[in-house]
Every structure is written in structure tokens, then in C-alpha cells.
PDB file of N, CA and C in Angstrom:
ATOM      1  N   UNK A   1      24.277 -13.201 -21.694  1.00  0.00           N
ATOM      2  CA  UNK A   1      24.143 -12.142 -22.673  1.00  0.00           C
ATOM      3  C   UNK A   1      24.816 -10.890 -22.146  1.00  0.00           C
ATOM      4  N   UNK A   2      25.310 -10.267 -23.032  1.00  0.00           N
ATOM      5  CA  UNK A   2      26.226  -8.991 -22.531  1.00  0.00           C
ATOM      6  C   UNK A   2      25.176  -7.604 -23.475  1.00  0.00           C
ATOM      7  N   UNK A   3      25.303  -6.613 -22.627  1.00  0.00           N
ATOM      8  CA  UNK A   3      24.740  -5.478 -23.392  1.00  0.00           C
ATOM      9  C   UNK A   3      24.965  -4.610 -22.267  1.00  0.00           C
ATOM     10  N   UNK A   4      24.664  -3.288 -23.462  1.00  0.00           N
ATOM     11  CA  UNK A   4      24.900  -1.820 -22.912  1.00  0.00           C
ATOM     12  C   UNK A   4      23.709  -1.198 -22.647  1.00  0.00           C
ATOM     13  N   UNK A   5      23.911  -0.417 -21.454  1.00  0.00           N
ATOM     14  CA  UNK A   5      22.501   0.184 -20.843  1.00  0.00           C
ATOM     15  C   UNK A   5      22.909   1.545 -20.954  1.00  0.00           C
ATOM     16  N   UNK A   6      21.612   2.817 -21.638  1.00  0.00           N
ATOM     17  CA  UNK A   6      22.176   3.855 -21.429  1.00  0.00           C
ATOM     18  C   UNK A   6      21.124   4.057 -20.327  1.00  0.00           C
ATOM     19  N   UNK A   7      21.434   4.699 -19.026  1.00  0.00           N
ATOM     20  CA  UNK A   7      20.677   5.159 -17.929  1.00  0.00           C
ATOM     21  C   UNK A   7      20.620   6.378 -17.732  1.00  0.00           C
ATOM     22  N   UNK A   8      20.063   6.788 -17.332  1.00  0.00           N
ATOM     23  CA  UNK A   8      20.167   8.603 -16.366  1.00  0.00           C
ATOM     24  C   UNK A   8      20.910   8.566 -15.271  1.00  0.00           C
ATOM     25  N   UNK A   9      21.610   9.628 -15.175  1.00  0.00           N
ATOM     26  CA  UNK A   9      22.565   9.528 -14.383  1.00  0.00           C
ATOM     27  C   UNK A   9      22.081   9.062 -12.819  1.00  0.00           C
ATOM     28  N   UNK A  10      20.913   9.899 -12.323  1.00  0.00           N
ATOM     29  CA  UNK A  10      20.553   9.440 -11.062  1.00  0.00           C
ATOM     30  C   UNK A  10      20.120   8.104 -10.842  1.00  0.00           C
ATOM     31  N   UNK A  11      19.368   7.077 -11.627  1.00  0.00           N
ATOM     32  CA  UNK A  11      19.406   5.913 -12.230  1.00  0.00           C
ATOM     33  C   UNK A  11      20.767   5.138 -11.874  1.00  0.00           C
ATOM     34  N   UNK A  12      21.760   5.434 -12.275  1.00  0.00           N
ATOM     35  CA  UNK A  12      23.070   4.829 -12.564  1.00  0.00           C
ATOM     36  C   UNK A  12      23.788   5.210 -11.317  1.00  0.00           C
ATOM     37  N   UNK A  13      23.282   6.362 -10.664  1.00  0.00           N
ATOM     38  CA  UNK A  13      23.931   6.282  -9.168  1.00  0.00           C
ATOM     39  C   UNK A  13      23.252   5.668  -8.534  1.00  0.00           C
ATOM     40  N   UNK A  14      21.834   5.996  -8.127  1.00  0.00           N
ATOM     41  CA  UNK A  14      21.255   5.058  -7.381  1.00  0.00           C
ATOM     42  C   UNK A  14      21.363   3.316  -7.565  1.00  0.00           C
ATOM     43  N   UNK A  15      21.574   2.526  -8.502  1.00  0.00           N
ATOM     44  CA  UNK A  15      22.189   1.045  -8.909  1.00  0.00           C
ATOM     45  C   UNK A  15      23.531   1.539  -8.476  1.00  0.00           C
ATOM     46  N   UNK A  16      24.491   2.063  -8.392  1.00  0.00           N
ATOM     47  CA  UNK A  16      25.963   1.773  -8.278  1.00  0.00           C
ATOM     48  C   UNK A  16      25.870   1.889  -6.268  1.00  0.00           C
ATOM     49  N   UNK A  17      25.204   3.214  -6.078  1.00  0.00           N
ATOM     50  CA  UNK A  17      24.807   2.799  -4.149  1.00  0.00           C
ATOM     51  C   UNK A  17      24.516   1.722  -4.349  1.00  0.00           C
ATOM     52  N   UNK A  18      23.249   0.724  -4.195  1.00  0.00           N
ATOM     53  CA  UNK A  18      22.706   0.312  -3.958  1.00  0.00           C
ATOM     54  C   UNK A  18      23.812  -1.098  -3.819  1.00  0.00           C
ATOM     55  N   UNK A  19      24.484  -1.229  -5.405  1.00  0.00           N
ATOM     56  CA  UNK A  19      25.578  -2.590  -5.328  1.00  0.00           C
ATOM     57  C   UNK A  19      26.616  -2.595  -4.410  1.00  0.00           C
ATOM     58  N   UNK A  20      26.992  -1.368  -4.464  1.00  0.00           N
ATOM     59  CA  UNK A  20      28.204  -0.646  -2.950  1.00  0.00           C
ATOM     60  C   UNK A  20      27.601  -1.378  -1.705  1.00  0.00           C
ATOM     61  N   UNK A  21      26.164  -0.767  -1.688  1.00  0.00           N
ATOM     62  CA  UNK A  21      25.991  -1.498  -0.153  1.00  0.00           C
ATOM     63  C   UNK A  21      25.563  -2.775   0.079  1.00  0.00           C
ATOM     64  N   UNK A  22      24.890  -3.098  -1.037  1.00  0.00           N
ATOM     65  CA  UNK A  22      25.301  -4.737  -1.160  1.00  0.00           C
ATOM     66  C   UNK A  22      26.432  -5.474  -1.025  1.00  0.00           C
ATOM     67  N   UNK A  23      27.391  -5.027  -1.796  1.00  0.00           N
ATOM     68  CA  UNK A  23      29.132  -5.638  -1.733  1.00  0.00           C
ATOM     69  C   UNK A  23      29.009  -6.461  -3.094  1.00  0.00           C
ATOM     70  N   UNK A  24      28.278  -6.387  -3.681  1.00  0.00           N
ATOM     71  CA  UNK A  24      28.893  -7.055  -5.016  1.00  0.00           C
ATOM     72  C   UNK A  24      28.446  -5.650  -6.167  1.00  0.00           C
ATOM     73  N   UNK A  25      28.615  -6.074  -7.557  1.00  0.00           N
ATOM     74  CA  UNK A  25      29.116  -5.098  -8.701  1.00  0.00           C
ATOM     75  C   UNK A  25      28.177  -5.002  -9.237  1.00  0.00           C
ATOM     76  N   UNK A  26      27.733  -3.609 -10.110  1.00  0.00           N
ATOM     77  CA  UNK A  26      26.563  -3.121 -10.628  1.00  0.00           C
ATOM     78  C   UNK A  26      26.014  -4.180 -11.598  1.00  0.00           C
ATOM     79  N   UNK A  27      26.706  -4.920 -12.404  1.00  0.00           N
ATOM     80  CA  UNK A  27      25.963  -5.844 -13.033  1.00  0.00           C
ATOM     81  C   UNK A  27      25.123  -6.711 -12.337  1.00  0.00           C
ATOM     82  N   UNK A  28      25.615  -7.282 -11.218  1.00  0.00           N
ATOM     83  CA  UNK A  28      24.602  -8.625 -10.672  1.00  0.00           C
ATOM     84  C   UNK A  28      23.207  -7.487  -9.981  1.00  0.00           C
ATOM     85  N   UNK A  29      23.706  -5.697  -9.489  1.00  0.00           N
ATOM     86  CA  UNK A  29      22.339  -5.173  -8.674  1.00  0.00           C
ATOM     87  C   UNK A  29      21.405  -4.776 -10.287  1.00  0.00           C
ATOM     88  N   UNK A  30      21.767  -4.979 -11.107  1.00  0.00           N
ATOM     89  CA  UNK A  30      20.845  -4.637 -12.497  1.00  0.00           C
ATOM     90  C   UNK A  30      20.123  -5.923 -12.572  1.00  0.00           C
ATOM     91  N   UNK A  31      21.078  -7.064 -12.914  1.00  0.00           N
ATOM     92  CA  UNK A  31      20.179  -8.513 -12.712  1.00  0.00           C
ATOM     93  C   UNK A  31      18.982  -8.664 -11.712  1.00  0.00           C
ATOM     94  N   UNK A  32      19.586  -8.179 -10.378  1.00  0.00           N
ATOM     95  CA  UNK A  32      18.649  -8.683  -9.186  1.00  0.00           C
ATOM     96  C   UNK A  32      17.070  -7.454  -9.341  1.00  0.00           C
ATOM     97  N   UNK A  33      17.847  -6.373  -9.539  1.00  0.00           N
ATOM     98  CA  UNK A  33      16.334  -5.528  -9.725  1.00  0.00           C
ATOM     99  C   UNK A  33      15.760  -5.852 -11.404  1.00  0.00           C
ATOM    100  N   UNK A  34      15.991  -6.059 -12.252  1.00  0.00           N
ATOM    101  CA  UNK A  34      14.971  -6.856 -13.001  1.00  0.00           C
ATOM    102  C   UNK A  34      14.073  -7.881 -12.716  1.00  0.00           C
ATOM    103  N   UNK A  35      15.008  -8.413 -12.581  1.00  0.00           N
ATOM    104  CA  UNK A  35      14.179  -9.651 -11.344  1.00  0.00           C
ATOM    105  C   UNK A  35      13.099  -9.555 -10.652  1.00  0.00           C
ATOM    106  N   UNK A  36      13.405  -8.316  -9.529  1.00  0.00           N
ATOM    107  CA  UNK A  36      12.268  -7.817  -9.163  1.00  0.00           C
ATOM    108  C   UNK A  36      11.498  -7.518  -9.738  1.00  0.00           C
ATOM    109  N   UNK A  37      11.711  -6.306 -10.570  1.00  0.00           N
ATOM    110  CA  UNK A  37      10.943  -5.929 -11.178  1.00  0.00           C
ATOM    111  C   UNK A  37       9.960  -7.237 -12.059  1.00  0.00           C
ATOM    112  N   UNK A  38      10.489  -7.893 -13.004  1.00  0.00           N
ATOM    113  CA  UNK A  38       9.501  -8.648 -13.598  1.00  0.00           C
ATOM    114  C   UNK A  38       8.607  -9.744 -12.150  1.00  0.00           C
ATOM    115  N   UNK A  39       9.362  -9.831 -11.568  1.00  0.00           N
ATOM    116  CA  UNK A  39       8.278 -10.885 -10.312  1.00  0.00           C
ATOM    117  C   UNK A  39       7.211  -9.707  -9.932  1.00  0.00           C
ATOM    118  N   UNK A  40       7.576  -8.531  -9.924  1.00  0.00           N
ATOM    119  CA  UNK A  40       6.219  -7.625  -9.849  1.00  0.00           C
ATOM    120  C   UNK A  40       5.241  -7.624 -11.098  1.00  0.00           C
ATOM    121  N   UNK A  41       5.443  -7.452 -11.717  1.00  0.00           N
ATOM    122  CA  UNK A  41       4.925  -7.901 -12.958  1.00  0.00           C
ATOM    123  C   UNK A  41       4.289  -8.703 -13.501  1.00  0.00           C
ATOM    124  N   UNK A  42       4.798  -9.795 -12.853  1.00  0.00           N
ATOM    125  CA  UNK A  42       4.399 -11.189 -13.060  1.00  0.00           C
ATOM    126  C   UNK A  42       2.850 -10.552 -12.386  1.00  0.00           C
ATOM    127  N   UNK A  43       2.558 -10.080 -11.331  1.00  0.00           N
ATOM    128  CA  UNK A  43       1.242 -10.218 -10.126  1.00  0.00           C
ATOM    129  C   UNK A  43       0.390  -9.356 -10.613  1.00  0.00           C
ATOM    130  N   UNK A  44      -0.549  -9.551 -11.530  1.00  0.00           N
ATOM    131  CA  UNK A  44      -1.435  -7.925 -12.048  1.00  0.00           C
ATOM    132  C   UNK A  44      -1.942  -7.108 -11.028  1.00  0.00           C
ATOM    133  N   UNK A  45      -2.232  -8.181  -9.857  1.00  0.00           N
ATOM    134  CA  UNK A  45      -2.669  -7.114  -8.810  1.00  0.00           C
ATOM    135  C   UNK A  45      -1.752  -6.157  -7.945  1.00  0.00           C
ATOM    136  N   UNK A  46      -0.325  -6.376  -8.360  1.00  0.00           N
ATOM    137  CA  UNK A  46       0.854  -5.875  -8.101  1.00  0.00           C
ATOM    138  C   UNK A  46       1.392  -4.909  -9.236  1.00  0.00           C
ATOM    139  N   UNK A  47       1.082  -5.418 -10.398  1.00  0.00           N
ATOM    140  CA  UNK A  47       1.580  -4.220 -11.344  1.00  0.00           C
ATOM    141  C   UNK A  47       0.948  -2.971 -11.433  1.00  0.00           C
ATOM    142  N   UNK A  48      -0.057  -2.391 -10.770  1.00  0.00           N
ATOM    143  CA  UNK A  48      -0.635  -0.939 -11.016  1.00  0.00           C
ATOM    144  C   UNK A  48       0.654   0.213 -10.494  1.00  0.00           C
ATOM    145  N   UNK A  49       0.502   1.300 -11.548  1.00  0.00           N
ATOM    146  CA  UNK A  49       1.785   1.845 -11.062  1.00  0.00           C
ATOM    147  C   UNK A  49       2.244   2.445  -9.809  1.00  0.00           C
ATOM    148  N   UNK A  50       0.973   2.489  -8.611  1.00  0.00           N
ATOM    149  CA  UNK A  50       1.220   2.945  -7.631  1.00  0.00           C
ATOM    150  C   UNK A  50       2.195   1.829  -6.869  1.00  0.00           C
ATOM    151  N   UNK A  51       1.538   0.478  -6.823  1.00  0.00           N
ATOM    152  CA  UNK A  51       1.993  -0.334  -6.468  1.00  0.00           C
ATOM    153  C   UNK A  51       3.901  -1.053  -7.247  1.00  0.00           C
ATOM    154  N   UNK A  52       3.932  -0.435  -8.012  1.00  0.00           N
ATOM    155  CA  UNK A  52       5.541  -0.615  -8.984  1.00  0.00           C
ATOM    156  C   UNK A  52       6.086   0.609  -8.110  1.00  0.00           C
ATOM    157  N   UNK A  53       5.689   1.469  -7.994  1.00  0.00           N
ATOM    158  CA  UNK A  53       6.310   3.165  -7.530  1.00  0.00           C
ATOM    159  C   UNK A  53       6.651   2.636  -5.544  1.00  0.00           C
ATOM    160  N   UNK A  54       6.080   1.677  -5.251  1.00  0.00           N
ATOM    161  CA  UNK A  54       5.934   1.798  -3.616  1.00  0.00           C
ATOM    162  C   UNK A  54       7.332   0.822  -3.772  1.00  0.00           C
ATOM    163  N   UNK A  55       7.203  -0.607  -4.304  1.00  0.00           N
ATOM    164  CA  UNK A  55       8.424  -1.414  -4.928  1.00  0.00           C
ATOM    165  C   UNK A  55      10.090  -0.426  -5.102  1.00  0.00           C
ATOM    166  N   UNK A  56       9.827   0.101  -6.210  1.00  0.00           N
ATOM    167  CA  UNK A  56      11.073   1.215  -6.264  1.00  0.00           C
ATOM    168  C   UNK A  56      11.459   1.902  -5.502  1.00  0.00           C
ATOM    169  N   UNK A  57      10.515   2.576  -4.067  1.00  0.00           N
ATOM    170  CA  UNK A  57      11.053   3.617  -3.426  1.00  0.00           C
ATOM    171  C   UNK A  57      11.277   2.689  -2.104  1.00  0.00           C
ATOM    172  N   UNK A  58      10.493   1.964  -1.686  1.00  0.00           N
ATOM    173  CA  UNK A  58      11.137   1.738  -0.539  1.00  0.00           C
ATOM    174  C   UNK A  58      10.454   2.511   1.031  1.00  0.00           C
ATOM    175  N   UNK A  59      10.865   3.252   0.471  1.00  0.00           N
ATOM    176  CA  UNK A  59      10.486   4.577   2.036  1.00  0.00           C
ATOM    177  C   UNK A  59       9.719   5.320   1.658  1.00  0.00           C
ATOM    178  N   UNK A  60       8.357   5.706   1.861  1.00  0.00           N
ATOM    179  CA  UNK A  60       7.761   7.050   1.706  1.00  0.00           C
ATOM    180  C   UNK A  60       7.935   7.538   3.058  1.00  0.00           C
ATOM    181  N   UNK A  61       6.751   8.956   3.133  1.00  0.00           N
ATOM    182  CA  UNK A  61       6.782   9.328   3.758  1.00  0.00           C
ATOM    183  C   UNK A  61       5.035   9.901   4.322  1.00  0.00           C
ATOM    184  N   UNK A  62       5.126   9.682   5.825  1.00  0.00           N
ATOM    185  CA  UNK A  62       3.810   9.397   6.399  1.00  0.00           C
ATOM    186  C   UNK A  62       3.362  11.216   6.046  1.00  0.00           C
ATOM    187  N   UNK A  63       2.361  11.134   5.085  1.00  0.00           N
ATOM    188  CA  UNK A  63       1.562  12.688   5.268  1.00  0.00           C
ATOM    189  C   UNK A  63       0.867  13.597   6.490  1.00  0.00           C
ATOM    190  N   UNK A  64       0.751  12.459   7.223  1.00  0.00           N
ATOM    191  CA  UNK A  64       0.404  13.332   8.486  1.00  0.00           C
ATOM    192  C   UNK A  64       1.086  13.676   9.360  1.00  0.00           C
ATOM    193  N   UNK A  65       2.677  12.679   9.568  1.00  0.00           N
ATOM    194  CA  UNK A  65       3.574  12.937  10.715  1.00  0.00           C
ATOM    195  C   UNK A  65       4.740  13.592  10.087  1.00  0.00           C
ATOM    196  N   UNK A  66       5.234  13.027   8.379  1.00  0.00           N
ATOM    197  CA  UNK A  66       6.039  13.808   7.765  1.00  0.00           C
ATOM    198  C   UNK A  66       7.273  12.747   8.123  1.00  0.00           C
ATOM    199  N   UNK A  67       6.992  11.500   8.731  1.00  0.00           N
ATOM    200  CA  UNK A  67       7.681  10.282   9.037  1.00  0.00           C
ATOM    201  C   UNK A  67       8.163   9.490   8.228  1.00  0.00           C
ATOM    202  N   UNK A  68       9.588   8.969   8.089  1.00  0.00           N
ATOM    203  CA  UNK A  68       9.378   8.246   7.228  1.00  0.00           C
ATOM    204  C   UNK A  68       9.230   6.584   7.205  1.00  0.00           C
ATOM    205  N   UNK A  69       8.281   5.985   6.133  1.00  0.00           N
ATOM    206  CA  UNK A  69       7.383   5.087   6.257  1.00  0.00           C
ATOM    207  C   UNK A  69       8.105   4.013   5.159  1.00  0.00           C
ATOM    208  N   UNK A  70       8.429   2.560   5.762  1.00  0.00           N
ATOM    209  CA  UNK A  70       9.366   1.624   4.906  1.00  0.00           C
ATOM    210  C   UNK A  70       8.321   0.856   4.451  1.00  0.00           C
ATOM    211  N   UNK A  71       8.088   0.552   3.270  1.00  0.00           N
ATOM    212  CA  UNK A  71       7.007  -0.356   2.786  1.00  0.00           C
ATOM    213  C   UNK A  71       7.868  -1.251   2.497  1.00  0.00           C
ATOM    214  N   UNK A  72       7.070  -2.746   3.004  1.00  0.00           N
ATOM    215  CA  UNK A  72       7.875  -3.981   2.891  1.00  0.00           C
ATOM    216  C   UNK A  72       6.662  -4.889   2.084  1.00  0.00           C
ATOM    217  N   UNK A  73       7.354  -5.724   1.207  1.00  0.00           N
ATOM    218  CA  UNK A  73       6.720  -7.201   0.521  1.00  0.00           C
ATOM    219  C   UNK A  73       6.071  -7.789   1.214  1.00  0.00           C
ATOM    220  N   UNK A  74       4.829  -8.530   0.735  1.00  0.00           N
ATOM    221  CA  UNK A  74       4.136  -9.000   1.762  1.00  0.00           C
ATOM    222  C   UNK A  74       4.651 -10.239   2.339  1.00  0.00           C
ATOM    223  N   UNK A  75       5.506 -10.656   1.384  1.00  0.00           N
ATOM    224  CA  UNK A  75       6.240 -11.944   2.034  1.00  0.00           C
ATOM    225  C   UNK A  75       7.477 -11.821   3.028  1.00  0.00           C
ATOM    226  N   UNK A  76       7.712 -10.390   3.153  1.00  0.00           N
ATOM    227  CA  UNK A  76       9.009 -10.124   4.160  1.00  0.00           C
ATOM    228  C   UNK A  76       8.598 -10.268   5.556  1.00  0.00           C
ATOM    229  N   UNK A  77       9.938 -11.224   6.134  1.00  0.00           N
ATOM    230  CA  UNK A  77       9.336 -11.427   7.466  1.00  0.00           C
ATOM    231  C   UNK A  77       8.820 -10.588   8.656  1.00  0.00           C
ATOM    232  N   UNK A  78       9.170  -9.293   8.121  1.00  0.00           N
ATOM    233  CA  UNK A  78       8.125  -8.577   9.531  1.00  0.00           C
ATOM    234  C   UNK A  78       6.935  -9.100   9.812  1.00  0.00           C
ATOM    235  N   UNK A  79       6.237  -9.368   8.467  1.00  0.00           N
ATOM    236  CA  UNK A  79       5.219  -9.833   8.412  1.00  0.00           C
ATOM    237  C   UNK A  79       4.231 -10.588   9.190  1.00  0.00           C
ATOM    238  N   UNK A  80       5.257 -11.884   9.660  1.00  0.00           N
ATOM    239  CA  UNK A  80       5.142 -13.002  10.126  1.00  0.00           C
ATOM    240  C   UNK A  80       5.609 -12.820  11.664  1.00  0.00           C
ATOM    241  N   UNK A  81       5.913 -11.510  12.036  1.00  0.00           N
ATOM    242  CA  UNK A  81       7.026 -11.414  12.869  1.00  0.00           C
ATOM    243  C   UNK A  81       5.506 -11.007  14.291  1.00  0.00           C
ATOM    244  N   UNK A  82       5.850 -11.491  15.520  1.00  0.00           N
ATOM    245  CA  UNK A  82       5.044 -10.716  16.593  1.00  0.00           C
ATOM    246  C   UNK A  82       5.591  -9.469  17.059  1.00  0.00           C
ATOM    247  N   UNK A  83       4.684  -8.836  17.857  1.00  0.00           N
ATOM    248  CA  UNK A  83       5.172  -7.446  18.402  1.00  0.00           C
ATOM    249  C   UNK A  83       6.501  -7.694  19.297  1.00  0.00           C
ATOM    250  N   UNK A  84       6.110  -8.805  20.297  1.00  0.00           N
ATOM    251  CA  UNK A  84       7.421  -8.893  21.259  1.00  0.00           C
ATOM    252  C   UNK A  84       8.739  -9.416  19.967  1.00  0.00           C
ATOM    253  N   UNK A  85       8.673 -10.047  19.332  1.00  0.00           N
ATOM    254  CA  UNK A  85       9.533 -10.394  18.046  1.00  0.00           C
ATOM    255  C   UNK A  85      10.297  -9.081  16.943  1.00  0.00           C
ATOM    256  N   UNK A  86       9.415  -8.189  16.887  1.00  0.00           N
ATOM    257  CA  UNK A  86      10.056  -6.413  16.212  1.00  0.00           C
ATOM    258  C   UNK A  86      10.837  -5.910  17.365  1.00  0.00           C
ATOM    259  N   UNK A  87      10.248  -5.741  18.729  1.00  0.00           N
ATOM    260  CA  UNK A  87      10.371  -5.308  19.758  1.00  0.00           C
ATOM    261  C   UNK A  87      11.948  -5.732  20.105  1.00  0.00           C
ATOM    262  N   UNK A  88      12.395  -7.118  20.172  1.00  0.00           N
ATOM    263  CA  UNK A  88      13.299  -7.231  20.723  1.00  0.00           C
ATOM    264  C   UNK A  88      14.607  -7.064  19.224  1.00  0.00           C
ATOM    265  N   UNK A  89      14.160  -7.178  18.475  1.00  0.00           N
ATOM    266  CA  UNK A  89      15.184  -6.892  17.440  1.00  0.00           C
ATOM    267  C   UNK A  89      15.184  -5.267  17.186  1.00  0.00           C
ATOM    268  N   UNK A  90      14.475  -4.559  17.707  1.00  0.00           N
ATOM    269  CA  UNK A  90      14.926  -3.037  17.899  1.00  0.00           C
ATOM    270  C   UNK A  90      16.003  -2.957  18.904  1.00  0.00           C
ATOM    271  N   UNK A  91      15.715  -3.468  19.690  1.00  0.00           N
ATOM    272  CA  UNK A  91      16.479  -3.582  20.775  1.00  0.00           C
ATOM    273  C   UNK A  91      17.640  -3.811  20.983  1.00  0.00           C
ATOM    274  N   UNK A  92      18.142  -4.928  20.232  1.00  0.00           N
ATOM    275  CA  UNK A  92      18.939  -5.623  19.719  1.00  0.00           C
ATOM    276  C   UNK A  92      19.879  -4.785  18.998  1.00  0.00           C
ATOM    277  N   UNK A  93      19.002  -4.194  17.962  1.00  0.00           N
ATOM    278  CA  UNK A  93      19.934  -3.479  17.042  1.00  0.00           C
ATOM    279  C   UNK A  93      20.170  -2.155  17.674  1.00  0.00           C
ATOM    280  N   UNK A  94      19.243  -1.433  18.526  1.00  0.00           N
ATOM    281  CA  UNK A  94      19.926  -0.568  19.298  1.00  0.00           C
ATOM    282  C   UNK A  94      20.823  -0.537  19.978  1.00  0.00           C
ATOM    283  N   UNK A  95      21.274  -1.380  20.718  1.00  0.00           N
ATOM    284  CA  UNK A  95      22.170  -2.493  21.221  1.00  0.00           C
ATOM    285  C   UNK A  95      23.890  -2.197  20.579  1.00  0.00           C
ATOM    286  N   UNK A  96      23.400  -2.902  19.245  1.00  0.00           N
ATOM    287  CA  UNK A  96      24.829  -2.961  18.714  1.00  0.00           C
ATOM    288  C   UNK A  96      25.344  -1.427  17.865  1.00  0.00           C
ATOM    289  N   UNK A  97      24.030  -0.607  17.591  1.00  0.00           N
ATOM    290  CA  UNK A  97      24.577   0.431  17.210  1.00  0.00           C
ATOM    291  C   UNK A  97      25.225   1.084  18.536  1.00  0.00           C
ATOM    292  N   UNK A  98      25.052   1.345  19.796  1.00  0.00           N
ATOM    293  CA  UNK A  98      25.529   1.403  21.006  1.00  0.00           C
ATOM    294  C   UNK A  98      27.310   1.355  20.502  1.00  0.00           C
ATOM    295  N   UNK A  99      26.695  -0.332  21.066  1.00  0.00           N
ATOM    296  CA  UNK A  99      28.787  -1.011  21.012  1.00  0.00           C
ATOM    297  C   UNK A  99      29.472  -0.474  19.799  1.00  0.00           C
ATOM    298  N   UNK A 100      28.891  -0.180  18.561  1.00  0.00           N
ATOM    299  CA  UNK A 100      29.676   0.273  17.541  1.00  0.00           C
ATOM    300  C   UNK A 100      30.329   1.690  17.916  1.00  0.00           C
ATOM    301  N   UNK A 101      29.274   2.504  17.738  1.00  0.00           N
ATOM    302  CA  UNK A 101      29.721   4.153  18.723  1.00  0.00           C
ATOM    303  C   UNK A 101      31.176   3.816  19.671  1.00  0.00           C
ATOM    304  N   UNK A 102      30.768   2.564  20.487  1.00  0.00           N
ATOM    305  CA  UNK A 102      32.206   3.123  21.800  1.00  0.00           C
ATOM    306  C   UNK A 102      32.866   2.156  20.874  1.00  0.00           C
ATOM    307  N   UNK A 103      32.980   1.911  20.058  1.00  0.00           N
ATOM    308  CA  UNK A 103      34.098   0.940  19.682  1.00  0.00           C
ATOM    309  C   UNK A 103      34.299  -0.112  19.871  1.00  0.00           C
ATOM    310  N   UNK A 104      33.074  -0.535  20.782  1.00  0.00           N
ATOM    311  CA  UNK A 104      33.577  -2.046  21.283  1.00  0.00           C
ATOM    312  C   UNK A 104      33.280  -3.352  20.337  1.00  0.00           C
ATOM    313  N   UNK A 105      33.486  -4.621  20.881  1.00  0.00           N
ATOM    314  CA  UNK A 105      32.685  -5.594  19.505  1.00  0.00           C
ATOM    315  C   UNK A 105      31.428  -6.047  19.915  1.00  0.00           C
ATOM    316  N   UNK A 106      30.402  -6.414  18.829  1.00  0.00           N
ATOM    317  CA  UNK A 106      29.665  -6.501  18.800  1.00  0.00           C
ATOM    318  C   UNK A 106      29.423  -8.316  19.714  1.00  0.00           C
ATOM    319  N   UNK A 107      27.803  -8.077  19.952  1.00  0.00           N
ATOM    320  CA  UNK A 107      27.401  -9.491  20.921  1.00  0.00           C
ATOM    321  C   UNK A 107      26.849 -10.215  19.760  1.00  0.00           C
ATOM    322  N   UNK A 108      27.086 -11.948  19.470  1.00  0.00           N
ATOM    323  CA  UNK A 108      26.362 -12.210  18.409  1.00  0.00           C
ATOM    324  C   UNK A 108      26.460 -13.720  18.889  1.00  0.00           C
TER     325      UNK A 108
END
């Protein structure tokens, strides 16, 4: 099905980032966040709007430290992940942001 979306502009930038940093084109990041969106939907104990608002943003921010705070799906593997398991993939990725800085190539 083909159709026209009128959006708000910040709307329509934020989907056009978002497909940019994906690498594919605003149509398939409109598909994929519907998607989401209705699989939230689908979960009543997931649809209250605080819980749709945490979905959309992604990052808040911690009120007491002023930090900012990534809320993840409960099915995303941090989840599942151990401390020494976060631990070394910080590491890791500290790592290669490192080698990127001097230019060098990355370890993989």
C-alpha cells in the first residue's frame, strides 16, 4: 500500500535521523516504528502512556543525577547479560572508540 503522511516537522526529522543512521530509507524506518509501535500495543500492560512515552524516547534522564538514563525492552539482551558480560563490552567498545580516534583499524 502506498500513502501520504502529513507529519510535523520535528516528527519527520527525527524518522529521516533515525533511517540515516540505520542506512536504509524513511519508508522502511516508518514501517519498522509502526511495528513497534503496534507490538506495544498489542501488551495492555505496555500500552499506558507512560510506558508508550519511555518506548519513543529511549533516553531519559536520571532526576537525581541529571544522567542520562537508556531504557531498554525487556527482551533486549542486556537483560540476560551478566555484570562481567556489560563490563567487558564497555571495554571493548572503549577499546575501539580508542583505535578509531588514532586512526587505526579496528580488532574484531
Amino acid at each position: 500500500m502506498t500513502t501520504t503522511l502529513n507529519l510535523p516537522d520535528d516528527l519527520a526529522t527525527a524518522v529521516k535521523q533515525r533511517a540515516a543512521q540505520g542506512g536504509h530509507d524513511v519508508a522502511v524506518e516508518v514501517v519498522e516504528l509502526l511495528r513497534k509501535g503496534l507490538a506495544v500495543a498489542e501488551n495492555p500492560h505496555d500500552a499506558t502512556p507512560d510506558a508508550l512515552h519511555q518506548h519513543a524516547l529511549n533516553i531519559q534522564t536520571d532526576p537525581l543525577t541529571g544522567l542520562p538514563v537508556i531504557i531498554s525492552p525487556p527482551q533486549a539482551p542486556i537483560h540476560s547479560m551478566t555484570v562481567d558480560q556489560i563490563l567487558a563490552l564497555e571495554q571493548s567498545t572503549l577499546e575501539d572508540e580508542d583505535l578509531e580516534r588514532a586512526r587505526l583499524p579496528l580488532r574484531h
